[in-house]
C-alpha atoms as a PDB file:
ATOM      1  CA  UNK A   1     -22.951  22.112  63.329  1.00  0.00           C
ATOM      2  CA  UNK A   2     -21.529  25.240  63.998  1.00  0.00           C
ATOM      3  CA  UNK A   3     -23.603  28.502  64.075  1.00  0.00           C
ATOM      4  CA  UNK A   4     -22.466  31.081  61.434  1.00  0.00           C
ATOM      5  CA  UNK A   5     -22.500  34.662  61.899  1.00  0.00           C
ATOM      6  CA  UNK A   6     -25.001  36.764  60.020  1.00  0.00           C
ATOM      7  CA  UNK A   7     -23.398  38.685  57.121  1.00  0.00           C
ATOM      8  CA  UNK A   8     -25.807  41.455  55.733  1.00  0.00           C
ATOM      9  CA  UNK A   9     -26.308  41.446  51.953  1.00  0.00           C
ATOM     10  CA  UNK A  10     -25.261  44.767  50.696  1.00  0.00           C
ATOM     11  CA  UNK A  11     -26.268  45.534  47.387  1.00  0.00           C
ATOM     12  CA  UNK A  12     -24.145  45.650  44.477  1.00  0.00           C
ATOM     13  CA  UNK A  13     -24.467  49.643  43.799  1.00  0.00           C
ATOM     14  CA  UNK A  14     -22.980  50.264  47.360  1.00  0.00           C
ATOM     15  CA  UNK A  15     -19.722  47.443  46.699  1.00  0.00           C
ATOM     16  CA  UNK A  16     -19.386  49.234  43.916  1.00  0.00           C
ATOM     17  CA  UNK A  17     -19.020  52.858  45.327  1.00  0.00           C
ATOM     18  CA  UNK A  18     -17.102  51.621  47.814  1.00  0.00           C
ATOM     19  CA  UNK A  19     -14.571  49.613  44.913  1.00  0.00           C
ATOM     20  CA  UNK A  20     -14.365  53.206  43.448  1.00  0.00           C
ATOM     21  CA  UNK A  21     -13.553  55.507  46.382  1.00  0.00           C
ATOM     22  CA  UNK A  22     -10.875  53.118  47.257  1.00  0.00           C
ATOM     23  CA  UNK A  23      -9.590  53.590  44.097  1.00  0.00           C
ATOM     24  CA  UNK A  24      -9.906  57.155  43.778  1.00  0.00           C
ATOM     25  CA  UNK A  25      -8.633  57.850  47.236  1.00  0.00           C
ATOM     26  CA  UNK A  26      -6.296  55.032  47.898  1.00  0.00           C
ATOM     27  CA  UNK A  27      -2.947  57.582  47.252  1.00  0.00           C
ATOM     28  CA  UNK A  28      -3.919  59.580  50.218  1.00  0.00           C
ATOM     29  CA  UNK A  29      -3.162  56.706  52.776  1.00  0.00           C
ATOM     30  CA  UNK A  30      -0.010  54.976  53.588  1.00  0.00           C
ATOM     31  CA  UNK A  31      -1.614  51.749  53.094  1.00  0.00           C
ATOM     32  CA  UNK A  32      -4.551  49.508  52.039  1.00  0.00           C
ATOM     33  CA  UNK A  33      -5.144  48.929  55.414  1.00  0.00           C
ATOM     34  CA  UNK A  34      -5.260  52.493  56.376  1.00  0.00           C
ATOM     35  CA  UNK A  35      -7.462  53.518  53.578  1.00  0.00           C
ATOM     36  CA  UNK A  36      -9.788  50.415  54.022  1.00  0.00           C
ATOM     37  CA  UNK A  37     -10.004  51.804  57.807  1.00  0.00           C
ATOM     38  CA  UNK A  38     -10.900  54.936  56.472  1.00  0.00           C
ATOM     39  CA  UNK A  39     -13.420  54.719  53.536  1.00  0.00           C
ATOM     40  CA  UNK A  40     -15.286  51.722  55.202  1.00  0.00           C
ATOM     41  CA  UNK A  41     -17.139  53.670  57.670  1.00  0.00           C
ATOM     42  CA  UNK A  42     -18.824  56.273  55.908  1.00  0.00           C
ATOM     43  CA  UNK A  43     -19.932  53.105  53.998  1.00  0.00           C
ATOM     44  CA  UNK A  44     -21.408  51.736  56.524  1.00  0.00           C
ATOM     45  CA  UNK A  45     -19.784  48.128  56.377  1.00  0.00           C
ATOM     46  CA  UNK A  46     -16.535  46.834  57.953  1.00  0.00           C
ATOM     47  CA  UNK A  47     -12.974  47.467  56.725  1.00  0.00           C
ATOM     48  CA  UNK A  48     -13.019  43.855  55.760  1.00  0.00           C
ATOM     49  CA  UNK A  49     -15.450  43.887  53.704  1.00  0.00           C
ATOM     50  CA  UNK A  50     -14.342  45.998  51.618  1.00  0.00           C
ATOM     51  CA  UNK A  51     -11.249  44.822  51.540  1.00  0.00           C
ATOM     52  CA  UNK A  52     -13.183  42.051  50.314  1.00  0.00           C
ATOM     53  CA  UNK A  53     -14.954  43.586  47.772  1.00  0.00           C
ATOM     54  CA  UNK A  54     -11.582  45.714  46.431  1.00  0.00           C
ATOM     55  CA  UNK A  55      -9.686  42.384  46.169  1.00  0.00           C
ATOM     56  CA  UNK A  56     -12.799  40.343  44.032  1.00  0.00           C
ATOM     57  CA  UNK A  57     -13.087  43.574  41.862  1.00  0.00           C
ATOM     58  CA  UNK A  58      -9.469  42.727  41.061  1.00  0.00           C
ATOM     59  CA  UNK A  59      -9.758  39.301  40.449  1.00  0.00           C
ATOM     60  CA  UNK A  60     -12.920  40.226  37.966  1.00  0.00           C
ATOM     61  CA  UNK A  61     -10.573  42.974  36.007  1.00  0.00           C
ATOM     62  CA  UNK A  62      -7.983  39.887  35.864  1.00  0.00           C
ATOM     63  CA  UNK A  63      -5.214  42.011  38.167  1.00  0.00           C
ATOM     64  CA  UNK A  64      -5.523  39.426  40.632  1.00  0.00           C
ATOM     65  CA  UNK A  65      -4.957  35.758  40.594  1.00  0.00           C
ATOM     66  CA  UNK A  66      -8.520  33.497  41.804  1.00  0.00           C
ATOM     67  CA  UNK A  67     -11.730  33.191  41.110  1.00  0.00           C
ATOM     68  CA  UNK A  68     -14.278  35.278  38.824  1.00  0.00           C
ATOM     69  CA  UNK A  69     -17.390  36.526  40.476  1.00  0.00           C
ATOM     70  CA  UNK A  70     -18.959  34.284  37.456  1.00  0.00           C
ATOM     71  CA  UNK A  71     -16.569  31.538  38.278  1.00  0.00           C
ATOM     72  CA  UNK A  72     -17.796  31.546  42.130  1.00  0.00           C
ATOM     73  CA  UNK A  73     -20.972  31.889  40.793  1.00  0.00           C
ATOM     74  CA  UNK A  74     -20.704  29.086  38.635  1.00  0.00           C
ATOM     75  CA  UNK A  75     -19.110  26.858  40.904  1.00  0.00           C
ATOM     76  CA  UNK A  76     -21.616  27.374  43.772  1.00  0.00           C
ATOM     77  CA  UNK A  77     -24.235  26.310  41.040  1.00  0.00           C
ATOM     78  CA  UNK A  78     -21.938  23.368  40.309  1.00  0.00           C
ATOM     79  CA  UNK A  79     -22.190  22.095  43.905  1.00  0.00           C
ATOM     80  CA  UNK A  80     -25.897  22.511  44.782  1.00  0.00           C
ATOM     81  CA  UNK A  81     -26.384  20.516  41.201  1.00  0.00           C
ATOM     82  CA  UNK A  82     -24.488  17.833  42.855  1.00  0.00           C
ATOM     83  CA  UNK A  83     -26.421  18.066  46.196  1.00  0.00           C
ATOM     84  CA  UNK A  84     -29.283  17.436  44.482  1.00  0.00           C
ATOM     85  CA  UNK A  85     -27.867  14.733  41.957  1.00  0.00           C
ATOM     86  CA  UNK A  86     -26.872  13.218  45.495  1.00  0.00           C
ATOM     87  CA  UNK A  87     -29.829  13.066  46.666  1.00  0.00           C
ATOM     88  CA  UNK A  88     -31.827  11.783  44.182  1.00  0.00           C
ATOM     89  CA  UNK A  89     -29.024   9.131  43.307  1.00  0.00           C
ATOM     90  CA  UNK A  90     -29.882   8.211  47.206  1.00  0.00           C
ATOM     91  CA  UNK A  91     -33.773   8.054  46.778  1.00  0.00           C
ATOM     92  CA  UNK A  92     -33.512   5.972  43.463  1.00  0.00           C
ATOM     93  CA  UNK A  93     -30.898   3.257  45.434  1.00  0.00           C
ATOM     94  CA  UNK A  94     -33.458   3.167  48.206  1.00  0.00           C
ATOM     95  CA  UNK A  95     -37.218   2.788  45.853  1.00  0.00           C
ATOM     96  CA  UNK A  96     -34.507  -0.016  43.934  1.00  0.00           C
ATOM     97  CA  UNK A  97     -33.804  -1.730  47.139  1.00  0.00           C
ATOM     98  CA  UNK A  98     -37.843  -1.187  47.872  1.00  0.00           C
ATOM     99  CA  UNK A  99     -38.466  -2.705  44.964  1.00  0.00           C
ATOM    100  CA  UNK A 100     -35.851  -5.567  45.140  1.00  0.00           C
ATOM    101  CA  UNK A 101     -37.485  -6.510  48.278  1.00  0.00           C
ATOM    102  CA  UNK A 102     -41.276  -6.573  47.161  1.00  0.00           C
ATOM    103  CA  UNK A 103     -40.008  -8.598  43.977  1.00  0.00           C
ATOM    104  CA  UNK A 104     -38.130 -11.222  45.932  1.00  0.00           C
ATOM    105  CA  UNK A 105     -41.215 -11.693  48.379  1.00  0.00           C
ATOM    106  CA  UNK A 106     -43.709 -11.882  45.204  1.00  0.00           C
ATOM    107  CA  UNK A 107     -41.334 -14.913  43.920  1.00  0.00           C
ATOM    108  CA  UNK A 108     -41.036 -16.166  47.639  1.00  0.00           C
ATOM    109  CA  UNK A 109     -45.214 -15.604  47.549  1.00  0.00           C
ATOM    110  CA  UNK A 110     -45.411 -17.732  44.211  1.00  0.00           C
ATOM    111  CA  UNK A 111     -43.138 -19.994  44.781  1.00  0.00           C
ATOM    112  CA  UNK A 112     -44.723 -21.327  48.099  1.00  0.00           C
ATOM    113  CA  UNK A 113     -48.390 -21.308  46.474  1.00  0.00           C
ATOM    114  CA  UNK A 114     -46.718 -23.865  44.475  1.00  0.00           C
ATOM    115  CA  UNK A 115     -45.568 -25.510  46.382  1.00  0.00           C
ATOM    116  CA  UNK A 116     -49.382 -25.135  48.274  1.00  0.00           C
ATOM    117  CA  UNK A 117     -50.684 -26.405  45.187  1.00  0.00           C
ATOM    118  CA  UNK A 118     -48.324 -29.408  45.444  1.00  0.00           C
ATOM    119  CA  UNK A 119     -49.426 -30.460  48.787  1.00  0.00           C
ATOM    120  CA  UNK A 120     -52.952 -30.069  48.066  1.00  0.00           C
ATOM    121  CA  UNK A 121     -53.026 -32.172  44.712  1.00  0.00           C
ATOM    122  CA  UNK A 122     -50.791 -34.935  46.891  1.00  0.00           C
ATOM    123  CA  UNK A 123     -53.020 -34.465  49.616  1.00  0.00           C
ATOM    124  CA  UNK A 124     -56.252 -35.122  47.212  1.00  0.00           C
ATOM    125  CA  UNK A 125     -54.238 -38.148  45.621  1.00  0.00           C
ATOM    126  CA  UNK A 126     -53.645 -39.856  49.088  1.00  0.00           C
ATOM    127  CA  UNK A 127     -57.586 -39.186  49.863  1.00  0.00           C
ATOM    128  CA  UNK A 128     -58.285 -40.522  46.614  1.00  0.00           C
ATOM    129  CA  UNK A 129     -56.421 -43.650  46.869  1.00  0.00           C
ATOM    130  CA  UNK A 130     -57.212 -45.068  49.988  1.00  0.00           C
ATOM    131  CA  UNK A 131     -60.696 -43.849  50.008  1.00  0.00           C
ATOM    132  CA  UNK A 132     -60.821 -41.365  52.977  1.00  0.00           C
ATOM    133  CA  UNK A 133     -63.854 -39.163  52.564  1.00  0.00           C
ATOM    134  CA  UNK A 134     -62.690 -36.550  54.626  1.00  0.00           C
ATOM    135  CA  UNK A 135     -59.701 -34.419  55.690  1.00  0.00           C
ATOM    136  CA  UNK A 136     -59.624 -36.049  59.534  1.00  0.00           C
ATOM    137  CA  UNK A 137     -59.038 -39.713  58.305  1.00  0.00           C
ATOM    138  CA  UNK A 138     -56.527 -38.641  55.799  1.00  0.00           C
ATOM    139  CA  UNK A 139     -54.911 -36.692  58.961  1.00  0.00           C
ATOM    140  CA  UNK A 140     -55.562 -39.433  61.588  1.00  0.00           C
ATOM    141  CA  UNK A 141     -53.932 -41.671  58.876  1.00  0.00           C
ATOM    142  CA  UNK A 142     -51.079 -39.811  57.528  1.00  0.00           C
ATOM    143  CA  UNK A 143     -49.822 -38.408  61.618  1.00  0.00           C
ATOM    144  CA  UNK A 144     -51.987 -40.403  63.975  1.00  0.00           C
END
């Protein structure tokens, strides 16, 4: 996984100074670049950033083409919605496989005290019929 850089949070009131006196004082530079350069460091941030912050404040007033803050916002909600439908589609596949298992080995379990059962009453009827009074001589009889 690669390590991402920290990017500091900066709150809303200071994007949106720095949205304004970009706007205000773009005209005196020869460029975006120039004024981004300019304005950003008595902000306190990078030029980049508020590049950044100029360009979604843009997108919001429907100037420029992309994403809504809302429709990030909405999307990023989207996606963690689906991390966790994810994951809880992968716990209820495992407890279902869990409980596949246990059921199989509780008919396995029945199914072979049956057949227990079985033995026992044929063993009882083979006692029965040629008289052995215990377990040994039907053995010693039966194997011996």
């Amino acid at each position: 996984m690669t390590k991402r850089r920290f990017t500091p949070a900066y709150p809303a009131e200071l994007r949106e100074r720095g949205v304004r006196l970009f706007r205000e004082n773009r005209a005196d530079y020869t460029s975006d670049t120039a004024a981004y350069r300019a304005i950003a460091p008595k902000l306190g941030c990078s030029p980049d950033s508020l590049r950044a912050w100029c360009q979604q404040a843009e997108r919001d007033a429907g100037q420029r083409a992309g994403l809504t803050s809302a429709e990030k916002d909405r999307v990023k909600e989207l996606e963690r919605e689906v991390r966790e439908l994810r994951t809880a589609n992968e716990i209820l596949k495992k407890a279902s496989a869990y409980f596949a298992a246990a059921e199989l080995l509780r008919i396995e379990t029945n199914q072979m005290k049956d057949v227990l059962a079985d033995v026992d009453a044929n063993h009882r009827q083979v006692r029965k019929v040629f008289g052995f009074t215990c377990a040994h001589d039907c053995f010693s009889f039966c194997f011996g």
